[in-house]
Protein backbone atom coordinates (compact mmCIF):
# COMPACT_ATOMS: atom_id res chain seq x y z
CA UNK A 1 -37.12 24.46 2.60
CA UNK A 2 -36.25 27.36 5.02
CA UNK A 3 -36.25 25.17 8.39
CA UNK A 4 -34.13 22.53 6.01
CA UNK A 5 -31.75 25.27 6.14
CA UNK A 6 -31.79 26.08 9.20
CA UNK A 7 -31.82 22.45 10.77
CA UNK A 8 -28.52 21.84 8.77
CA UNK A 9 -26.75 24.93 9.60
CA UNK A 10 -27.65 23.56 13.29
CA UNK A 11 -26.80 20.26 12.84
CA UNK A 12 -23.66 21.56 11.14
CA UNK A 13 -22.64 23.84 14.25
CA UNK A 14 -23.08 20.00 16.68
CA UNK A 15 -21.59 17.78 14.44
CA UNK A 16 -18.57 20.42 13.54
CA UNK A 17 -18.07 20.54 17.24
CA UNK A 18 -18.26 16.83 17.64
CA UNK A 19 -15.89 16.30 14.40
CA UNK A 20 -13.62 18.46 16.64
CA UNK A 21 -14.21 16.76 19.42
CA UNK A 22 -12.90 13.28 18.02
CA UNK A 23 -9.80 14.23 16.74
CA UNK A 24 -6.96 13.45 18.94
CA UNK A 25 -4.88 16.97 20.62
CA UNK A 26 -5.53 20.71 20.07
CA UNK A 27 -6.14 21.95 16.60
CA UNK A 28 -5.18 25.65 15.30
CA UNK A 29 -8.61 26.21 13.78
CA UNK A 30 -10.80 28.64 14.86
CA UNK A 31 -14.80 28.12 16.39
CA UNK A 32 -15.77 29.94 13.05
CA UNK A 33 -13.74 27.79 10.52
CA UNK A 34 -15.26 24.45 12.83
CA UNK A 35 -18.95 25.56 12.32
CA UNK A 36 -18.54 26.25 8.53
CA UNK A 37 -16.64 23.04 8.60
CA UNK A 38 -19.03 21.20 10.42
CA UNK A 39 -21.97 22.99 7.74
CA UNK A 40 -20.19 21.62 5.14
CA UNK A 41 -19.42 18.02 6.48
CA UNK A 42 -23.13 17.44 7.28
CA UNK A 43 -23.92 18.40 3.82
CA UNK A 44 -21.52 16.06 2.15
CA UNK A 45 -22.28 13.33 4.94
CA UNK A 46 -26.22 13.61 4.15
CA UNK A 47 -25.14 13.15 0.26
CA UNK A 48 -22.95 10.16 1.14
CA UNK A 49 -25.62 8.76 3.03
CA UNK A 50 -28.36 9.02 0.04
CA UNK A 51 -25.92 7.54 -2.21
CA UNK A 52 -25.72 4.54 -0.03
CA UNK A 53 -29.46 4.32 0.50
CA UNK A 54 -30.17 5.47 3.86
CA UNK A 55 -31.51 8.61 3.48
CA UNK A 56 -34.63 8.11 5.13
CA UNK A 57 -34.82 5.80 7.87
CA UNK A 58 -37.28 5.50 10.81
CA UNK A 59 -36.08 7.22 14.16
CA UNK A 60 -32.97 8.34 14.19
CA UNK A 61 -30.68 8.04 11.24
CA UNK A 62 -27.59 7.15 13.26
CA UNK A 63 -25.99 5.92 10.58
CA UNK A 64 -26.50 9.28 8.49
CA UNK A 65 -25.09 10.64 12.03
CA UNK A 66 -22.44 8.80 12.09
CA UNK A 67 -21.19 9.66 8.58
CA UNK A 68 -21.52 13.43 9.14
CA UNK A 69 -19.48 13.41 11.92
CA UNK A 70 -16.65 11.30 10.17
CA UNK A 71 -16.83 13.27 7.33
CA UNK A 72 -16.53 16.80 9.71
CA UNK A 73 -13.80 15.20 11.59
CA UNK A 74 -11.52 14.67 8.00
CA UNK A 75 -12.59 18.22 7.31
CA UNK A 76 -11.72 19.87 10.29
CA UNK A 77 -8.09 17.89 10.27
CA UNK A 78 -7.53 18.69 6.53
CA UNK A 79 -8.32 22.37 7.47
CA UNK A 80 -6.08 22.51 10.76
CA UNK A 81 -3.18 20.73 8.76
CA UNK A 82 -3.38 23.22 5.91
CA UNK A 83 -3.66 26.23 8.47
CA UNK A 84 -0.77 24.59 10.51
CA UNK A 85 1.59 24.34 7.56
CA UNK A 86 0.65 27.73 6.10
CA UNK A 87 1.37 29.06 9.83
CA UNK A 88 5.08 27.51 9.79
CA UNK A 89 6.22 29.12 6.61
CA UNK A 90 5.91 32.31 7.94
């Protein structure tokens, strides 16, 4: 259960950095804010991904892969568009 942990918060740091990554110009979101992002996409991705079935594969899951890093990418734009707009009111 521990290295579970630890492998997602990992995972979480790459695939928050790759969800970055993929989205088109620069986003106001901090490194911190894309890690817990990127956390939190991999978790929902891996939950997606059992509810379609592929939780376990053999080799790589790429398609578990995949979704995490969709997933992150929404994230971190829903996060940078909230941040941008609360940034303009002031």
């Amino acid at each position: 259960m521990f290295w579970t942990i630890i492998g997602l918060i990992f995972t979480g740091l790459i695939i928050g950095l790759l969800g970055r990554l993929f989205l088109p110009g620069k986003q106001r979101i901090g490194m911190l804010a894309t890690i817990g992002v990127g956390i939190l996409g991999t978790l929902i991705g891996y939950g997606i991904a059992a509810a379609l079935g592929v939780e376990e594969t053999r080799g790589i899951d790429w398609i578990r892969w995949i979704i995490s890093i969709a997933v992150s990418a929404g994230l971190v734009a829903l996060v940078a568009g909230y941040l941008n707009k609360g940034r303009s009111r002031m």
